[in-house]
Protein backbone atom coordinates (compact mmCIF):
# COMPACT_ATOMS: atom_id res chain seq x y z
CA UNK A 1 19.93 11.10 20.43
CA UNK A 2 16.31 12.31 21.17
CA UNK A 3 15.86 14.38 18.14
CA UNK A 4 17.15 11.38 16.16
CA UNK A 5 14.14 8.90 17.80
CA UNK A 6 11.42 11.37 18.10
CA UNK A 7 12.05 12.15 14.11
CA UNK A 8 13.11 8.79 12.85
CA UNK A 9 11.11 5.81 14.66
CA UNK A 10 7.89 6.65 12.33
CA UNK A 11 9.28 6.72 9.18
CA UNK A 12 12.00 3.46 10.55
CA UNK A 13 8.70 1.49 11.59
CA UNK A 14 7.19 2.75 8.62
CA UNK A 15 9.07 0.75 6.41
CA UNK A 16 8.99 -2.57 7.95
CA UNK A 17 5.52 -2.02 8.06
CA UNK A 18 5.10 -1.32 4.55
CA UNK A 19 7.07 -4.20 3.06
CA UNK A 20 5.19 -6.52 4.96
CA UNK A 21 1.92 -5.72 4.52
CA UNK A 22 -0.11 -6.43 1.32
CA UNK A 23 -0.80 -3.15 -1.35
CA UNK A 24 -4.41 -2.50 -1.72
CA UNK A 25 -3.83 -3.43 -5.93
CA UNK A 26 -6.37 -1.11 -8.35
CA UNK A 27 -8.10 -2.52 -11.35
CA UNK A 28 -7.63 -0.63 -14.49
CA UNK A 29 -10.53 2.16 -13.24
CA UNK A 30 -7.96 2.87 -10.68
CA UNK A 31 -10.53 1.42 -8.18
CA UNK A 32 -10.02 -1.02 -5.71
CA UNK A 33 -9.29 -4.87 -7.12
CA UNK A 34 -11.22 -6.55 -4.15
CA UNK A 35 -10.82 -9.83 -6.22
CA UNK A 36 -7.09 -9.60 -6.31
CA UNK A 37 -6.45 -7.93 -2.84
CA UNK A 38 -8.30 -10.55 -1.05
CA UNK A 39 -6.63 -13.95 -3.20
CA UNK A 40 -2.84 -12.02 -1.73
CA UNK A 41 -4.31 -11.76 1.66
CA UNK A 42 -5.18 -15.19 1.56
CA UNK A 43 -2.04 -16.12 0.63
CA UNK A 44 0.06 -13.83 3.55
CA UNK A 45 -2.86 -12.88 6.18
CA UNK A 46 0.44 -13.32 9.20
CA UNK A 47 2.68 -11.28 7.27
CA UNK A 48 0.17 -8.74 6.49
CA UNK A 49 -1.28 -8.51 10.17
CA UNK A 50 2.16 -7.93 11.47
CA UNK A 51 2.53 -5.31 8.87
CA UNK A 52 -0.40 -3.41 9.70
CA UNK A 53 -0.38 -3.97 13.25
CA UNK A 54 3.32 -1.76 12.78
CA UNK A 55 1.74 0.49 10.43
CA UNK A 56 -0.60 1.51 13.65
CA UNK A 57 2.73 2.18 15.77
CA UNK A 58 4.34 4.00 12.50
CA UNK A 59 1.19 6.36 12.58
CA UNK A 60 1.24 7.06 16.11
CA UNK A 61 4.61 7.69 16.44
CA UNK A 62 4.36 10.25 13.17
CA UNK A 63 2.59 12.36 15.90
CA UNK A 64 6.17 13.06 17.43
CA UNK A 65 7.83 12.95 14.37
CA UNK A 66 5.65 16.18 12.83
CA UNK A 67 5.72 17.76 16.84
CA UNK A 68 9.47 17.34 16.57
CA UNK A 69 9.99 19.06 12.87
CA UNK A 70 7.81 22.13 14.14
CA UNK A 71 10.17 22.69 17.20
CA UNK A 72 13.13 22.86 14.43
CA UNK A 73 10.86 24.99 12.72
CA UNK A 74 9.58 27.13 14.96
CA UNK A 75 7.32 29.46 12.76
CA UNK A 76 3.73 29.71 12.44
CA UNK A 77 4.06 27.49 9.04
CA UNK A 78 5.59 24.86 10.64
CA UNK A 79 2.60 24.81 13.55
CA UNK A 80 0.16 25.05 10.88
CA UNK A 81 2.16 22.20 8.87
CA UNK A 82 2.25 19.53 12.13
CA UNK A 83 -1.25 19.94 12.83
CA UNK A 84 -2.68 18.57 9.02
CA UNK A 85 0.50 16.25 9.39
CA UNK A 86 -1.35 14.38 12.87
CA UNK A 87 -4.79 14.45 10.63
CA UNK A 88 -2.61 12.50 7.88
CA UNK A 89 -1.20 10.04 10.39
CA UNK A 90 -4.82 9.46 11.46
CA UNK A 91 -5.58 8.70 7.97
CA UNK A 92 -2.59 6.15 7.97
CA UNK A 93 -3.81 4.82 11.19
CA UNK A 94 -7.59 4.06 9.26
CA UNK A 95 -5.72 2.25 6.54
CA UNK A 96 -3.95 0.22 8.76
CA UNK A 97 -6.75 -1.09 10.43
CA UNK A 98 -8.67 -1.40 7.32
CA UNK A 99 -5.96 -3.80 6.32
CA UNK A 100 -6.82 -5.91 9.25
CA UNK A 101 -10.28 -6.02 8.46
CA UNK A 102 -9.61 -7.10 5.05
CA UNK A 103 -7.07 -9.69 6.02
CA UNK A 104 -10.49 -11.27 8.10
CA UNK A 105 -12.36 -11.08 5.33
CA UNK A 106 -9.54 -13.07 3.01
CA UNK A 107 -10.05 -15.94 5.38
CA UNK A 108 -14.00 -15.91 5.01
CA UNK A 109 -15.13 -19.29 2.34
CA UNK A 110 -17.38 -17.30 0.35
CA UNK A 111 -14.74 -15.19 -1.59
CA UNK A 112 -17.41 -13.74 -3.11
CA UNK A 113 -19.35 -12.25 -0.28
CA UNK A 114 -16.26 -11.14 1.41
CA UNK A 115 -15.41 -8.94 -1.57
CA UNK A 116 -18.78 -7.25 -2.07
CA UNK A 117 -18.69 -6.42 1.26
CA UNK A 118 -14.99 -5.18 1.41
CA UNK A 119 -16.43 -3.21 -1.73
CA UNK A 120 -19.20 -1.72 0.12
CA UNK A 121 -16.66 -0.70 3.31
CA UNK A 122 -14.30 0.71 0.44
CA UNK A 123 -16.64 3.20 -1.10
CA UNK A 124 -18.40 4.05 2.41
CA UNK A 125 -18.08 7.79 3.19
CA UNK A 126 -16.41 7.02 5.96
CA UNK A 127 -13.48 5.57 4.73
CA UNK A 128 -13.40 8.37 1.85
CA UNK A 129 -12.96 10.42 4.89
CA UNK A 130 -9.74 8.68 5.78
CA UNK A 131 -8.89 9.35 2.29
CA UNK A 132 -9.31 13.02 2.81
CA UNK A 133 -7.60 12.90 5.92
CA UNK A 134 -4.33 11.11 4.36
CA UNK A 135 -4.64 14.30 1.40
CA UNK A 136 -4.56 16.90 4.89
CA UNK A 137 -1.59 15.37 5.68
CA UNK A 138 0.30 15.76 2.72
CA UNK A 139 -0.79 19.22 2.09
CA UNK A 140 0.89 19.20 6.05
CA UNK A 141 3.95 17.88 5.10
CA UNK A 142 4.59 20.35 2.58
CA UNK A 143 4.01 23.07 4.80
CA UNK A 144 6.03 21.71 7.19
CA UNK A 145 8.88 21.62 4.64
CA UNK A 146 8.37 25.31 3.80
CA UNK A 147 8.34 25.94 7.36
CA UNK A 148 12.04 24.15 7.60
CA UNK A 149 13.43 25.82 4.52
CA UNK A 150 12.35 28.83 5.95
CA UNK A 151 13.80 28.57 9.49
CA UNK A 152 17.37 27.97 7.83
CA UNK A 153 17.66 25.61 10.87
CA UNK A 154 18.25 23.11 8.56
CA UNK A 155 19.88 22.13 5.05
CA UNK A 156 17.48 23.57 2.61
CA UNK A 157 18.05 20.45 0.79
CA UNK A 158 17.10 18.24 3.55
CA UNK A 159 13.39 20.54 3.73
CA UNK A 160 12.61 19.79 0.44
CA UNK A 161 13.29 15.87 0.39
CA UNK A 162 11.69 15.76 3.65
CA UNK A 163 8.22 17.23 2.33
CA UNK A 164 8.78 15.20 -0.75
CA UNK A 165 8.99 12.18 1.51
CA UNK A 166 6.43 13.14 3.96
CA UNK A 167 3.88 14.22 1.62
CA UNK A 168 4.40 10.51 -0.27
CA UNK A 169 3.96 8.56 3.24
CA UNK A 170 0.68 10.01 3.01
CA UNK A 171 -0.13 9.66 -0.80
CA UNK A 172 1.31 6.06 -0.98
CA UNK A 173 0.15 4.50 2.63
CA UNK A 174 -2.60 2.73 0.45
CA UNK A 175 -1.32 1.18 -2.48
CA UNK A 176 -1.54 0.24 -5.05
CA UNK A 177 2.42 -1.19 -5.54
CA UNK A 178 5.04 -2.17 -2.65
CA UNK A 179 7.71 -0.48 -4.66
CA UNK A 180 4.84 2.99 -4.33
CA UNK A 181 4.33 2.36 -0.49
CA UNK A 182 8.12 1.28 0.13
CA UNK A 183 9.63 3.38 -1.40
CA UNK A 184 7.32 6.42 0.23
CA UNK A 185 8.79 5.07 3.31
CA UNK A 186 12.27 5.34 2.33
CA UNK A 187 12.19 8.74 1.10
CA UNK A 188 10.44 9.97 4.48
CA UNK A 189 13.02 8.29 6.05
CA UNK A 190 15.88 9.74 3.96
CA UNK A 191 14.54 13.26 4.23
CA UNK A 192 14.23 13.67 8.31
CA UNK A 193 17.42 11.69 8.74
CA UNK A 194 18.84 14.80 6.92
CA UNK A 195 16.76 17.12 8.86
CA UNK A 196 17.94 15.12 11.92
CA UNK A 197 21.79 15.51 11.14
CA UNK A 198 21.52 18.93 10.28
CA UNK A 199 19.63 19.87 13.39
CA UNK A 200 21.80 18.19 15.40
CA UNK A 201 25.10 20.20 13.45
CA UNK A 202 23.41 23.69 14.06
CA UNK A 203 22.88 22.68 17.70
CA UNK A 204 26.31 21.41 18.29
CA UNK A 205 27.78 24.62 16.61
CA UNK A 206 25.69 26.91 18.99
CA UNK A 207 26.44 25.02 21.86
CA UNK A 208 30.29 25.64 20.79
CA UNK A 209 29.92 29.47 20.33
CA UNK A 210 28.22 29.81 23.73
């Protein structure tokens, strides 16, 4: 029952989170569409708090999740693979919060002011840091699957859609689509639910041997 929380609760809260909140939508230079991110936030600024506010949880909680998946592991790429994994859920952490500060700047009366400056906090090198951070983490994820396919502690199977998945949690925690940042979610979720199950099988058979 433990291995099933500490692997499952991010990737559970994860997609609550994500179909509530509002996708940070890209205009056709694949940069960010202040104009039509901040009309949707104005529209759902509750929904979208709530969302983000559980995004925060999901990303703290991923800290256990990628802890958990290197004990299965238990090899050096597995270590290697949890540590860029916490940097990633520090990246989904920053675009959580920079969902709230958006939604604060949807409910500002001069549209126009609020989406130059949402522009300006966009492209800071800051925030391209959090970028960089959420890129870490997927290169972590995909370690950390090598690490489980490896170990053999698990169903090979259940490695691969579990980098997939965790890799794409990462990738997709921005935008610009719900059906992208959903369904990133889902897959995560699929994948260590796997893991989970056949973790818990290999234990249960060991435990009957001894």
């Amino acid at each position: 029952m433990k291995l099933f929380v500490t692997l499952l609760s991010a990737p559970l809260v994860a997609v609550v989170a994500r179909a509530l909140m509002t996708p940070q939508y890209q205009d056709q230079s694949d940069q960010l569409d202040t104009t039509r991110y901040l009309a949707a936030l104005g529209e759902a600024s509750g929904r979208n708090d709530l969302g983000a506010l559980l995004a925060t949880v999901s990303a703290i909680l991923y800290v256990a999740t990628a802890l958990g998946l290197a004990r299965i592991a238990r090899n050096r790429l597995g270590t290697v693979g949890a540590a860029l994994s916490v940097v990633g859920a520090f990246g989904m952490f920053a675009v959580a919060v920079f969902a709230l500060v958006a939604g604060r700047l949807a409910q500002e009366p001069d549209r126009a002011a609020a989406a130059a400056l949402l522009e300006r906090l966009n492209t800071a090198p800051v925030f391209l840091s959090f970028v960089l951070a959420l890129l870490i983490g997927a290169v972590g994820a995909v370690l950390l699957a090598i690490g489980l396919f490896r170990s053999r502690r698990v169903p090979r199977a259940a490695a691969l859609v579990t980098g997939i998945g965790g890799a794409g949690l990462m990738l997709t925690a921005p935008g610009p689509l719900v059906s992208f940042v959903v369904g990133g979610a889902i897959l995560a979720l699929i994948g260590l639910l796997w893991v989970a199950l056949g973790a818990g099988e290999r234990e249960s058979v060991a435990v009957g041997i001894l």
